[in-house]
N, C-alpha and C. Protein backbone atom coordinates (compact mmCIF):
# COMPACT_ATOMS: atom_id res chain seq x y z
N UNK A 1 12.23 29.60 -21.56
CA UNK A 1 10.90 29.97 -21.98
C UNK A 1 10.56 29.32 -23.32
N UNK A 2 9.41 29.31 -23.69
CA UNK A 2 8.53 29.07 -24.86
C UNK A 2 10.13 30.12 -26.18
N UNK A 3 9.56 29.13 -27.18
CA UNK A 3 9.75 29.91 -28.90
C UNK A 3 8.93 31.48 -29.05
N UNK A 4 7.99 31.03 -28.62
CA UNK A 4 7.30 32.28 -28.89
C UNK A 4 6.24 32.90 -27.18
N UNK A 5 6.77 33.40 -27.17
CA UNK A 5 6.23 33.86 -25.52
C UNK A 5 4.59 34.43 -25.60
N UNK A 6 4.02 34.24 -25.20
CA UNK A 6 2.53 34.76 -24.34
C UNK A 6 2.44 36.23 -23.86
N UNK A 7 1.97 37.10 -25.38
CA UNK A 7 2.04 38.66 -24.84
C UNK A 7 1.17 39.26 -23.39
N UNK A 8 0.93 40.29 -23.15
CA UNK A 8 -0.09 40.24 -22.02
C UNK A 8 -1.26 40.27 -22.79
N UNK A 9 -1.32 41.20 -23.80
CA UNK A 9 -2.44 41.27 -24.49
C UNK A 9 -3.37 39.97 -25.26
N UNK A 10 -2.38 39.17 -25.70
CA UNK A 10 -3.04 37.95 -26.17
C UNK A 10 -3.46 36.53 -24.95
N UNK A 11 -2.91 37.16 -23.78
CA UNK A 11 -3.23 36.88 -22.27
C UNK A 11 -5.05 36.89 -22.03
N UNK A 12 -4.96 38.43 -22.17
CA UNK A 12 -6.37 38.88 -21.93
C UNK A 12 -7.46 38.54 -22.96
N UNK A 13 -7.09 38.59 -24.25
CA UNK A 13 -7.73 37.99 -25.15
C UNK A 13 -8.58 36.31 -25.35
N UNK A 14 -7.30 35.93 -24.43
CA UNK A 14 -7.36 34.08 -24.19
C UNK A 14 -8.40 34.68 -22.79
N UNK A 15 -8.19 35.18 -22.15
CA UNK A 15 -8.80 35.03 -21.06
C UNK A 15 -10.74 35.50 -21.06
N UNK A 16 -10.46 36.34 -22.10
CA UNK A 16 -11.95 36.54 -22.63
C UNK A 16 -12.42 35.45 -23.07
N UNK A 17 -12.15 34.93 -23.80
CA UNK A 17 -12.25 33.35 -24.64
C UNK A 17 -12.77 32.88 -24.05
N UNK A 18 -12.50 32.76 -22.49
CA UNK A 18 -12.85 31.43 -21.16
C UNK A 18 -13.95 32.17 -20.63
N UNK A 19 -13.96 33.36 -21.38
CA UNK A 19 -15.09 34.06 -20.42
C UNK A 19 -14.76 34.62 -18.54
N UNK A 20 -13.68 34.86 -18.38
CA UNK A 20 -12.95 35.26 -17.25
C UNK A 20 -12.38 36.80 -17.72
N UNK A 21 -12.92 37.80 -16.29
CA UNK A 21 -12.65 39.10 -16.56
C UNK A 21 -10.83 39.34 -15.63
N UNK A 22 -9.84 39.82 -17.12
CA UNK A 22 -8.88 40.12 -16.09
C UNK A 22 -8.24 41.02 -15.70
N UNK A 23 -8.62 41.60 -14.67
CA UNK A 23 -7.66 43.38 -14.19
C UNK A 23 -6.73 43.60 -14.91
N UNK A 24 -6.49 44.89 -15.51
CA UNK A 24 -5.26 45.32 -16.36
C UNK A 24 -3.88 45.35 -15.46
N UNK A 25 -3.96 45.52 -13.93
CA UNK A 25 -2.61 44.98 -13.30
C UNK A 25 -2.21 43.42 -13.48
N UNK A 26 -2.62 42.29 -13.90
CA UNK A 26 -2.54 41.71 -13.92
C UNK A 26 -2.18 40.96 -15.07
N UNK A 27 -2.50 41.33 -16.00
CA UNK A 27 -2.00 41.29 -17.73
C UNK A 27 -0.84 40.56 -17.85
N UNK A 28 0.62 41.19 -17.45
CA UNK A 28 1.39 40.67 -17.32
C UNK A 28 1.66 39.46 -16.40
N UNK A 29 1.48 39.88 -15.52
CA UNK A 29 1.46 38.29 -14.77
C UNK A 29 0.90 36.82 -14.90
N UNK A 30 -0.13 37.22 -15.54
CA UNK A 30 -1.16 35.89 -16.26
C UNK A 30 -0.07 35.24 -17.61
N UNK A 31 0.25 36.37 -18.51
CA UNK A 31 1.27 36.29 -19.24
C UNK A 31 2.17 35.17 -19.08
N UNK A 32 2.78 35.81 -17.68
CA UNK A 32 4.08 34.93 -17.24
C UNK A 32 3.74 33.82 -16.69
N UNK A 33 2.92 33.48 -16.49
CA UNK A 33 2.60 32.59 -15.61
C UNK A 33 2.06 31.84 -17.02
N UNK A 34 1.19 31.58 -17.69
CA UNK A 34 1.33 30.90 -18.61
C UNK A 34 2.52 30.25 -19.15
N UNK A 35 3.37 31.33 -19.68
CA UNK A 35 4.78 31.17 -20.49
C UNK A 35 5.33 29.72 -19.72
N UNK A 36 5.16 30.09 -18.07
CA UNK A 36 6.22 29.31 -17.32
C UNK A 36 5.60 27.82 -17.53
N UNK A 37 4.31 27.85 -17.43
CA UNK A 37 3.45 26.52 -17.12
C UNK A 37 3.79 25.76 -19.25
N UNK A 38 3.60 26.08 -19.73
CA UNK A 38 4.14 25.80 -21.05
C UNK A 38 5.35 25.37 -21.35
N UNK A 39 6.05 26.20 -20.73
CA UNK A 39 7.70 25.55 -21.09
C UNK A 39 7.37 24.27 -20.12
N UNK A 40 7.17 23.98 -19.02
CA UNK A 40 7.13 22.96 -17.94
C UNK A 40 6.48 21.88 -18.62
N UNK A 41 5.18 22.14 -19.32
CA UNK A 41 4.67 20.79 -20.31
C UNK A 41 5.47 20.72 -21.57
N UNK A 42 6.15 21.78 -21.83
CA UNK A 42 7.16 20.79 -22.93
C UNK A 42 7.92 20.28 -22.81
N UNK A 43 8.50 19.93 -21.46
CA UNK A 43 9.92 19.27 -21.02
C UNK A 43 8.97 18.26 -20.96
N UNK A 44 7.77 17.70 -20.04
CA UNK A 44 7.31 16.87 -19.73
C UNK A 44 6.59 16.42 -21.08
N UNK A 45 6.49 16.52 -22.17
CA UNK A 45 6.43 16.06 -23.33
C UNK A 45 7.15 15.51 -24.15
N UNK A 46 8.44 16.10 -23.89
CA UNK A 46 9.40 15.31 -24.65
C UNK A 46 10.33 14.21 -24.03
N UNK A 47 9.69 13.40 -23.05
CA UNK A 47 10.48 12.58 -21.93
C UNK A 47 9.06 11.20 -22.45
N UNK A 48 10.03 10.18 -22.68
CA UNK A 48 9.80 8.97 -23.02
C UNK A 48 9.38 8.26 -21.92
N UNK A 49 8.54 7.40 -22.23
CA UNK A 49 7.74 7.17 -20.63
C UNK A 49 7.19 5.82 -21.55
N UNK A 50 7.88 5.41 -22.35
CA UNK A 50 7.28 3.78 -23.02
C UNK A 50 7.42 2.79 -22.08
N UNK A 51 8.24 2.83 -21.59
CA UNK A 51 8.28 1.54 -20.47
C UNK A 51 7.28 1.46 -18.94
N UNK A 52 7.26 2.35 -19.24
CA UNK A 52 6.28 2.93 -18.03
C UNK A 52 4.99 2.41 -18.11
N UNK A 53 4.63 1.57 -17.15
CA UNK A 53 3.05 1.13 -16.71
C UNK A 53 2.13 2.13 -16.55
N UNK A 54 0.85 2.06 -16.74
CA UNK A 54 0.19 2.96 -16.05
C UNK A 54 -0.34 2.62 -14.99
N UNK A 55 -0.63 3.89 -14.36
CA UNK A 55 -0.98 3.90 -12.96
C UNK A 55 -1.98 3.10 -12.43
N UNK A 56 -2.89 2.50 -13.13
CA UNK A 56 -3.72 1.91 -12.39
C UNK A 56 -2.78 0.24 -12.56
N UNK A 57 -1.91 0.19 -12.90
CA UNK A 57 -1.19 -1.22 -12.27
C UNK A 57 -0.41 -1.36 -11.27
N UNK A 58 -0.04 0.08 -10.44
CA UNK A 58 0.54 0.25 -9.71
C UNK A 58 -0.67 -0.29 -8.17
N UNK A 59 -0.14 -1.59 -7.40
CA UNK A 59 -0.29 -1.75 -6.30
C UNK A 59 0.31 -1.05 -4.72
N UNK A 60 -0.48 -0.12 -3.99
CA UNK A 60 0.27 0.15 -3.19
C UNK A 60 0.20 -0.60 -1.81
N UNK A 61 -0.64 -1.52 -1.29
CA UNK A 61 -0.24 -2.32 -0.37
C UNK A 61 0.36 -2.76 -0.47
N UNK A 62 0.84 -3.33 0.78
CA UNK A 62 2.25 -4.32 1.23
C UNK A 62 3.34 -3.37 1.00
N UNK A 63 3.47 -2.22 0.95
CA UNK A 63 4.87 -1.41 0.71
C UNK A 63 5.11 -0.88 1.64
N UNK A 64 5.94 -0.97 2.18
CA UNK A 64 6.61 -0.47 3.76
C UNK A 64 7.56 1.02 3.09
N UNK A 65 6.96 2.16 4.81
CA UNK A 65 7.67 3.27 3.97
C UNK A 65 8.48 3.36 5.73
N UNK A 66 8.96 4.41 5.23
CA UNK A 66 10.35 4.16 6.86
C UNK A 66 10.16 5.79 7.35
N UNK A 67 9.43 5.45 8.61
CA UNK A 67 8.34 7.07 8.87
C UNK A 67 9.46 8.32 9.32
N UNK A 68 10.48 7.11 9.69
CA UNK A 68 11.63 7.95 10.35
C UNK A 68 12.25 8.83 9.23
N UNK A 69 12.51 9.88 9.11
CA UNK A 69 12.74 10.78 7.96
C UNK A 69 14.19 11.57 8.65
């Protein structure tokens, strides 16, 4: 998880922000579900990707894929 985790309450707070109403069963879950999606962009933040083209140089014709799986 995150350094600092995503209370439910500051959940609902953010969620007012966006202007989105959110059921009090749900508090927690929005919570967690944040927390999880956060830790997931910080792995994918700290991964070096300099060599890496971007996507629009990527050609995909002429690439043969092998349907047989």
């Amino acid at each position: 998880m995150t350094a600092v985790e995503l209370t439910p309450p500051e959940a609902v707070r953010w969620a007012a922000r966006a202007g989105l109403a959110l059921p009090a069963d749900r508090h927690a879950a929005v919570a967690a579900t944040a927390d999880h999606i956060h830790a997931v962009v910080s792995i994918l933040r700290e991964l070096d990707f300099g060599d890496t083209p971007p996507a629009i140089a990527y050609r995909a014709e002429g690439e043969t894929h092998d349907a047989a799986v």
